[in-house]
Protein backbone atom coordinates (compact mmCIF):
# COMPACT_ATOMS: atom_id res chain seq x y z
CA UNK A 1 0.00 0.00 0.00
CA UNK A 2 1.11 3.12 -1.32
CA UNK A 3 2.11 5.47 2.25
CA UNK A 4 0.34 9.29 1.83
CA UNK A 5 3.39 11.96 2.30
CA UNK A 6 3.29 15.12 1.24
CA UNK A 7 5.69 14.38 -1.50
CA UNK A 8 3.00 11.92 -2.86
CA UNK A 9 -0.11 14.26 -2.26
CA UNK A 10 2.35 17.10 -5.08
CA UNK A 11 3.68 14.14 -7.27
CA UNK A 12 0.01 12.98 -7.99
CA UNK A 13 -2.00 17.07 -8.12
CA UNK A 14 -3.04 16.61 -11.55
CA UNK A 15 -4.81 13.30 -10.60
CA UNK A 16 -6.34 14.80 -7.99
CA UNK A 17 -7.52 17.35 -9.46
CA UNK A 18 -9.15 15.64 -11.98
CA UNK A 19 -11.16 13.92 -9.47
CA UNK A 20 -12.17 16.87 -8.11
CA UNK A 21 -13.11 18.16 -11.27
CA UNK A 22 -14.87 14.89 -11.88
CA UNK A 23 -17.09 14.82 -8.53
CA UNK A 24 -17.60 18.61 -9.17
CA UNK A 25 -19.21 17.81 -12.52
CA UNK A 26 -21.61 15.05 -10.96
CA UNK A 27 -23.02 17.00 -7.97
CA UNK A 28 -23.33 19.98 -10.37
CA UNK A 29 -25.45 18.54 -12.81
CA UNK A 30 -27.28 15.53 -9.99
CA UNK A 31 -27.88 18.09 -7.35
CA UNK A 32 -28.31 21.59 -8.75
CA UNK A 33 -29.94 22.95 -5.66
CA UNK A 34 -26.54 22.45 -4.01
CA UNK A 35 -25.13 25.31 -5.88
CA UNK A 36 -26.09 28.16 -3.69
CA UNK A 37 -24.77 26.60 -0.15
CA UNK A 38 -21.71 25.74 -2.11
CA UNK A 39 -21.52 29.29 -4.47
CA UNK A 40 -20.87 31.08 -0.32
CA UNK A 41 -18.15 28.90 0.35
CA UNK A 42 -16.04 29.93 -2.88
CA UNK A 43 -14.16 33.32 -1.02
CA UNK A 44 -13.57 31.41 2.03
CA UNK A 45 -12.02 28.24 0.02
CA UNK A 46 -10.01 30.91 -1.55
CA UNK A 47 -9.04 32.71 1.12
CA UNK A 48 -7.91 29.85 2.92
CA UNK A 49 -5.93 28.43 -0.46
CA UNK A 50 -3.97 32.18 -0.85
CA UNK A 51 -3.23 31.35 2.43
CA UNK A 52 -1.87 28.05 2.49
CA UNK A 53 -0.28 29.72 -0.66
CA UNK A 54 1.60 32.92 1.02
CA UNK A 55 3.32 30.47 3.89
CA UNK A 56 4.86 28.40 0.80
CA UNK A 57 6.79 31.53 0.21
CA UNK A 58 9.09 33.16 2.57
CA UNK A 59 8.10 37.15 2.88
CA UNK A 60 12.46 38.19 2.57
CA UNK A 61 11.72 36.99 -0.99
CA UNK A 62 8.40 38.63 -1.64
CA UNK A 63 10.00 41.95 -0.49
CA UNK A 64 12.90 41.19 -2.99
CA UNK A 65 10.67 41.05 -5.38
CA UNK A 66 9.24 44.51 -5.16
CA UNK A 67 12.18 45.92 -6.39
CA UNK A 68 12.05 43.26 -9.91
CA UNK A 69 11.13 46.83 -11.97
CA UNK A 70 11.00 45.04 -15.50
CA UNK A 71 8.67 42.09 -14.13
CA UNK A 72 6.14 44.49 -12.45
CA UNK A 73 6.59 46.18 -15.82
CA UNK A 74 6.34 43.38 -18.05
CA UNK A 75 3.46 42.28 -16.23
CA UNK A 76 1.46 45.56 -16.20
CA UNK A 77 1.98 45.91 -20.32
CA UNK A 78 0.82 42.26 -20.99
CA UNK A 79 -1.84 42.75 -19.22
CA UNK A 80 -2.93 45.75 -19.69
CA UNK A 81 -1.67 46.73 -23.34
CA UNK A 82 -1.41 43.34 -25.26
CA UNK A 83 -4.56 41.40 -23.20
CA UNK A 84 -6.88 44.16 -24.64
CA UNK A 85 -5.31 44.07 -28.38
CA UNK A 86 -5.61 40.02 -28.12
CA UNK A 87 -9.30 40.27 -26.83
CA UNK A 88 -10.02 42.78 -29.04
CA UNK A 89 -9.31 40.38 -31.75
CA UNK A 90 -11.23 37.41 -30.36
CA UNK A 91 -14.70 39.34 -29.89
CA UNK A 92 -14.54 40.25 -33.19
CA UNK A 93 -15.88 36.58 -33.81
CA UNK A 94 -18.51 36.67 -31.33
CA UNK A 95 -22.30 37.25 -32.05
CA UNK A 96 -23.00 41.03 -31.54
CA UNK A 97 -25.36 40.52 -28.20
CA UNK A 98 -24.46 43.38 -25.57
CA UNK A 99 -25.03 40.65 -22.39
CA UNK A 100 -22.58 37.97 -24.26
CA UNK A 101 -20.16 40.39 -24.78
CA UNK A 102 -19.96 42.66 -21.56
CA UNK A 103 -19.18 39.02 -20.28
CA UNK A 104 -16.48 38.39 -22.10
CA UNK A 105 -15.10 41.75 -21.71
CA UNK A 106 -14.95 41.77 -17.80
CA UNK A 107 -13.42 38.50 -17.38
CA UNK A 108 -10.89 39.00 -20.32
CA UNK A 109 -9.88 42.52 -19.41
CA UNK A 110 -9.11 41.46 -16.18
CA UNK A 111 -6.00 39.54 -14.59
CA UNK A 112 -6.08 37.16 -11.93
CA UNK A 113 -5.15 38.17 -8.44
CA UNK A 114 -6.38 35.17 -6.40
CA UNK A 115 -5.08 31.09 -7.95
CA UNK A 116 -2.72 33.05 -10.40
CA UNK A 117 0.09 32.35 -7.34
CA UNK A 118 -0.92 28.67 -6.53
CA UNK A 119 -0.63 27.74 -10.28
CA UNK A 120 2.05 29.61 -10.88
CA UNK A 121 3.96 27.93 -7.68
CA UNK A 122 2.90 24.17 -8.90
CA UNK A 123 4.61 25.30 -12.26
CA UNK A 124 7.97 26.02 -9.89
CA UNK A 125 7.58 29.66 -11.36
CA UNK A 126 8.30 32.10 -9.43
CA UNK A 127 5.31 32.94 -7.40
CA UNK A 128 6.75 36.11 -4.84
CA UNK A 129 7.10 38.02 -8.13
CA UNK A 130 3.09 37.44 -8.62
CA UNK A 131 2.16 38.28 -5.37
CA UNK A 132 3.94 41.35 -4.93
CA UNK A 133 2.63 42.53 -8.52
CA UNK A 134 -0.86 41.45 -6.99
CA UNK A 135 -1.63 45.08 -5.52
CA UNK A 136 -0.58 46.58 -8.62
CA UNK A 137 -2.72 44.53 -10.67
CA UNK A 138 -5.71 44.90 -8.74
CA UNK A 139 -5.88 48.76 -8.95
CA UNK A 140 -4.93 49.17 -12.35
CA UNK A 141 -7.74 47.11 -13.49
CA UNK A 142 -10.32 48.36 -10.83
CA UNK A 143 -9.35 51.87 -12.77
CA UNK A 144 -8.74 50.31 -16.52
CA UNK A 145 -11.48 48.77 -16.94
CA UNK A 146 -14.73 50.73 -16.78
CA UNK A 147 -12.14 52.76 -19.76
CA UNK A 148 -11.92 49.77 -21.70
CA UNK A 149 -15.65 48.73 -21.38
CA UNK A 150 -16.08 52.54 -22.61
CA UNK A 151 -14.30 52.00 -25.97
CA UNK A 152 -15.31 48.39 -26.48
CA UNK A 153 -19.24 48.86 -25.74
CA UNK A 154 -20.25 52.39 -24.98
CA UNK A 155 -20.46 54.43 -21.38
CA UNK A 156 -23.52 52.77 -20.47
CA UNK A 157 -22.04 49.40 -19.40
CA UNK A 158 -19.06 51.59 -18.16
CA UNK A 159 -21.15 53.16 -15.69
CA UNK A 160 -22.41 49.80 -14.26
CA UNK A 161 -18.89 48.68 -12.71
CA UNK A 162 -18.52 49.61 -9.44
CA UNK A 163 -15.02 49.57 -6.66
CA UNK A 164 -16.81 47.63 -3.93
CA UNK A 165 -16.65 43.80 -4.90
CA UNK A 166 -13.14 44.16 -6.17
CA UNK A 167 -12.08 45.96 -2.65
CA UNK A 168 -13.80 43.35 -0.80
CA UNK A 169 -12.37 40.24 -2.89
CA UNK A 170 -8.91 42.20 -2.11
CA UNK A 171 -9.44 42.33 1.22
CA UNK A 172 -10.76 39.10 1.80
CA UNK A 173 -8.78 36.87 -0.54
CA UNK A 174 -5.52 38.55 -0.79
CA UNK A 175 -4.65 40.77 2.00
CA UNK A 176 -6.30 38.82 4.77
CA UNK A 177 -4.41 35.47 3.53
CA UNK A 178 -1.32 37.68 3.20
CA UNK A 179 -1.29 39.20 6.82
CA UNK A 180 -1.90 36.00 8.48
CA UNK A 181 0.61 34.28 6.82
CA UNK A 182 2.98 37.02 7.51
CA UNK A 183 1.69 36.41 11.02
CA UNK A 184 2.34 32.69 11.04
CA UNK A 185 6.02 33.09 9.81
CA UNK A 186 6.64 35.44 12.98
CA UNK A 187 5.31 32.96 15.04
CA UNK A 188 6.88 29.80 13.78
CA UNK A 189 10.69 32.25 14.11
CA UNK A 190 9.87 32.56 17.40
CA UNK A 191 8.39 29.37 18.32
CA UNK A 192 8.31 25.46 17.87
CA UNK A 193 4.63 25.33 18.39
CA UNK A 194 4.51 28.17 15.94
CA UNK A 195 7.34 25.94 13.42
CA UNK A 196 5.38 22.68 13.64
CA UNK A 197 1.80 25.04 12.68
CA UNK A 198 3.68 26.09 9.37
CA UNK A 199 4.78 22.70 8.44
CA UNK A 200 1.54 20.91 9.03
CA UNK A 201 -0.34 23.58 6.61
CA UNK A 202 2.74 22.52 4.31
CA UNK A 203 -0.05 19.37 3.44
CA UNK A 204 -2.46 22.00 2.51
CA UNK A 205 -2.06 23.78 -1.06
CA UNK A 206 -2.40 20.84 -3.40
CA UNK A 207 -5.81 19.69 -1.00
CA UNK A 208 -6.91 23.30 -0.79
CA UNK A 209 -6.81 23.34 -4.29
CA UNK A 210 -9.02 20.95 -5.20
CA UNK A 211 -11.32 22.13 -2.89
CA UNK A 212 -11.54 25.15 -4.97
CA UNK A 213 -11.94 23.36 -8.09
CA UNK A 214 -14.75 21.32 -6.57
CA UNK A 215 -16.26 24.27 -4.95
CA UNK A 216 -16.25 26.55 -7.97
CA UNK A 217 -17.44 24.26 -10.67
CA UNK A 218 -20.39 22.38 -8.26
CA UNK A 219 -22.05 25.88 -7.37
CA UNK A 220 -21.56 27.12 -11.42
CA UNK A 221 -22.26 24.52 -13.49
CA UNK A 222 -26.17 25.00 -13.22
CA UNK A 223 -25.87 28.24 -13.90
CA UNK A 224 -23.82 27.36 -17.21
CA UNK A 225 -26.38 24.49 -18.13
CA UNK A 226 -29.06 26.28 -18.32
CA UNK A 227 -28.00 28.91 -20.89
CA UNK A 228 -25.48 26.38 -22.70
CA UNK A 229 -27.22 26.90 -25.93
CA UNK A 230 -26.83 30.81 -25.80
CA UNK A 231 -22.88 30.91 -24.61
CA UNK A 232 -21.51 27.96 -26.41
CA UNK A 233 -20.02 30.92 -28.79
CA UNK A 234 -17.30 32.42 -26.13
CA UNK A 235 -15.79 28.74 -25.86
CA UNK A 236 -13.86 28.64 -28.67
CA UNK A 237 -12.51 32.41 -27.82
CA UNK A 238 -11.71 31.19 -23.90
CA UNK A 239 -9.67 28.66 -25.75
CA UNK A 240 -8.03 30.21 -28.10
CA UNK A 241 -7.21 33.14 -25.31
CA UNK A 242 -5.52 30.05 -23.38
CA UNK A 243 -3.44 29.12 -26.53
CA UNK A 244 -2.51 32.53 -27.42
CA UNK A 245 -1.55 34.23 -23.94
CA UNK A 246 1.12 31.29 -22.81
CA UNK A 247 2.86 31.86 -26.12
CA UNK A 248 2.91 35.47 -26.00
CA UNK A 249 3.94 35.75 -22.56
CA UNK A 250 6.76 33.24 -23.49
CA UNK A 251 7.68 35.69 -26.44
CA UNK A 252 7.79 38.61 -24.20
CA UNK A 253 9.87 36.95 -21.71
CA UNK A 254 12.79 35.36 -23.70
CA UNK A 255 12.62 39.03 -25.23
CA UNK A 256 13.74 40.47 -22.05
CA UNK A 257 15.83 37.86 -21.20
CA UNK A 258 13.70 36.28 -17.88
CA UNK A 259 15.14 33.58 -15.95
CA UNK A 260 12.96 30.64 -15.88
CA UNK A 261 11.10 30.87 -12.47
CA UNK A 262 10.18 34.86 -13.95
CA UNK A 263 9.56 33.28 -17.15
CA UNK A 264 6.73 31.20 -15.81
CA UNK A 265 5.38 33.63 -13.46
CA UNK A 266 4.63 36.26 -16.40
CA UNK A 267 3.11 33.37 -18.32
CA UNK A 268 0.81 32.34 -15.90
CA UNK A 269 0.11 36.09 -15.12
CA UNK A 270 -0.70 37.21 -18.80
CA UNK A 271 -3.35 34.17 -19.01
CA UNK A 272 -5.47 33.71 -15.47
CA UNK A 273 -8.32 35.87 -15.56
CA UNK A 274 -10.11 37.12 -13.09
CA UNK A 275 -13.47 35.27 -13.24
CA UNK A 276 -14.29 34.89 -9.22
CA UNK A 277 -14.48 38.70 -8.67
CA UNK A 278 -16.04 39.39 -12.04
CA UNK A 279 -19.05 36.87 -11.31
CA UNK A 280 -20.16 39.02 -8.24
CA UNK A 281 -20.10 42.28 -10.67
CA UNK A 282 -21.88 40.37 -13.52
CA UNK A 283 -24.89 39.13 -11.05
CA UNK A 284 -25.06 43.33 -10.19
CA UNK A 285 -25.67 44.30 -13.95
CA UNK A 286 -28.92 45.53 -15.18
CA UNK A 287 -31.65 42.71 -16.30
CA UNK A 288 -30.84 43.34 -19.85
CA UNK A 289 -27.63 41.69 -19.17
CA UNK A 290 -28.70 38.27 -17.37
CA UNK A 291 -26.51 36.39 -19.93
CA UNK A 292 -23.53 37.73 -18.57
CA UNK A 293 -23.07 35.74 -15.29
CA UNK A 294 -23.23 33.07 -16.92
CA UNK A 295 -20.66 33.75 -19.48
CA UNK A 296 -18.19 34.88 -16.38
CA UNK A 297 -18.82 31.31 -15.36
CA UNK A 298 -18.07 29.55 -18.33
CA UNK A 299 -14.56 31.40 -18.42
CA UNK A 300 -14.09 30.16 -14.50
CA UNK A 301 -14.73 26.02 -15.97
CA UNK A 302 -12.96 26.47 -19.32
CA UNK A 303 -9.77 28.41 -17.68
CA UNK A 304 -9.63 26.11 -14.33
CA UNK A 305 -9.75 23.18 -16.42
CA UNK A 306 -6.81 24.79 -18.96
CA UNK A 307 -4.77 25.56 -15.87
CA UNK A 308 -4.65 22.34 -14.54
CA UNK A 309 -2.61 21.48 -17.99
CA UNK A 310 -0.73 24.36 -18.34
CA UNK A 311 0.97 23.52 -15.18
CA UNK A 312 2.28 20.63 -16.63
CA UNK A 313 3.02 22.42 -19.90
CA UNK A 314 4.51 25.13 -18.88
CA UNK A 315 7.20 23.32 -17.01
CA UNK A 316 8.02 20.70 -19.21
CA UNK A 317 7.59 22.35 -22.75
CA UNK A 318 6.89 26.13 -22.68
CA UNK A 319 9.42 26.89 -20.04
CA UNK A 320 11.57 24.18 -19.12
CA UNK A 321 14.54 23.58 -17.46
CA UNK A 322 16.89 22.10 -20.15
CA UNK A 323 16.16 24.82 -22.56
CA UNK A 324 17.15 27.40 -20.75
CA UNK A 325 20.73 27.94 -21.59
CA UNK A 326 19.85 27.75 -25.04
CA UNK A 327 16.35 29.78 -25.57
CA UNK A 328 18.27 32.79 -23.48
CA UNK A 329 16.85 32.07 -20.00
CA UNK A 330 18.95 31.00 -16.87
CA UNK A 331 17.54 28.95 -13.73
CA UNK A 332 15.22 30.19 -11.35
């Protein structure tokens, strides 16, 4: 019989993932009413993941990486200058309905401050650079986007978005993770007790994770179901967006001569979207625009599913180790 370490629990993530993703799919579609009990436990799964996350990282190296200028810059112009050029693109395909489209503008326009890290850490990228960009990220997009909703669709839709769900997801799923962890890593300097605390929640981020995979795609997948027939448009443009952004980011990166761990963290940063802070805005728009929730949601399944490859991909094709004397890049 196979003995459960940690070192067994990382080794085998992607299987265990899957099964979440698996037992996600069956009570989402055998026991729909499910969805709202589990749909209030998705920013406290999170929360809890982040973290699980943040004590995975030591903070001397997430202060370090505050002064990484051309990451913080890189990351801010991918997302923020080629996202919307890339998206742009995309919706041209699209059917010209304001609620289908207003979707897929919020969730594309906007990067991922939440799993960004974990999948960026089970990709051995270099996950303090994300989290330090995090803050950045966050209130660039809080201000960039009602702009970019402006061009793309006209000020009416603009005018919808408001600061309070993105300041509470912040609060909530980034800075409250990040001060307790902070906390924790006092505590365990100072004290055993404290030092066997932070090991035991060592067991945590690959479990934690598929917790949030379970918990996500239970409590949405009604929601998709029952407009499938409307939104099955935007899934070939969530694909494509997870084809296209890994590659650019690559691009980008062996431009500016990244090491590896960067490398990784800029891909992973340039493709994660920010679907579980969106949803809470799309459920606040007008009537008119009832599709749009559910074509948030569809982005949250399609992407969650995509990142559970890429973190294999990444590693051992995109970015990997052996090629990074030769493509330009040196180890993390």
């Amino acid at each position: 019989m196979t003995r459960l370490s940690k070192e067994w629990v990382q080794y085998n993530q992607v299987s265990l993932y899957a099964v979440a993703v698996l037992l996600a799919v069956g009570v989402g579609l055998e026991r729909p009413s499910a969805g709202t009990t589990l749909e209030a436990l998705i920013n406290p799964v999170l929360a809890v993941l982040l973290y699980v996350t943040f004590l995975e990282i030591p903070f001397v190296r997430i202060r370090q990486a505050f002064r990484n200028r051309q990451f913080m810059l890189a990351a801010l112009g991918m997302n923020f200058l080629a996202v919307p050029v890339v998206v742009f693109g995309l919706t041209r395909f699209l059917p010209r309905e304001p609620a289908i489209l207003v979707g897929v503008f919020m969730v594309l326009l906007t990067p991922c401050i939440d799993y960004v890290i974990t999948f960026t850490e089970l990709a051995d990228g270099d996950a303090e650079q994300i989290t330090a960009a995090t803050p950045a990220l966050m209130l660039v997009q809080l201000l960039l986007l009602p702009l970019y909703l402006w061009l793309f669709m006209g000020q009416q839709v603009a005018e919808f978005i408001e600061a309070g769900p993105f300041l509470e997801a912040f609060v909530v799923i980034i800075a409250l993770p990040l001060t307790l962890a902070w906390g924790t890593e006092l505590w365990a300097g100072r004290s055993r007790r404290g030092e066997q605390f932070q090991q035991a929640m060592g067991w945590l981020p690959v479990p934690m994770m598929g917790a949030t995979l379970f918990v996500v795609i239970a409590s949405q997948l009604p929601r998709v179901r029952d407009s499938i027939d409307q939104i099955a448009a935007v899934v070939p443009v969530y694909v494509a967006f997870l084809l296209i952004m890994p590659v650019l980011g690559r691009a980008v990166a062996g431009f500016l001569g990244m090491e590896r761990g960067t490398s990784r963290a800029l891909v992973f940063t340039s493709v994660t979207r920010n679907s579980l802070v969106m949803l809470p805005l799309a459920l606040a728009l007008p009537s008119g625009y009832a599709l749009a929730p559910a074509v948030v949601v569809t982005q949250t399944l399609v992407e969650l599913s995509g990142m559970v490859v890429l973190t294999r991909v990444v590693p051992e094709w995109l970015v990997p180790d052996e090629s990074a004397g030769a493509s330009g890049l040196t180890t993390r």
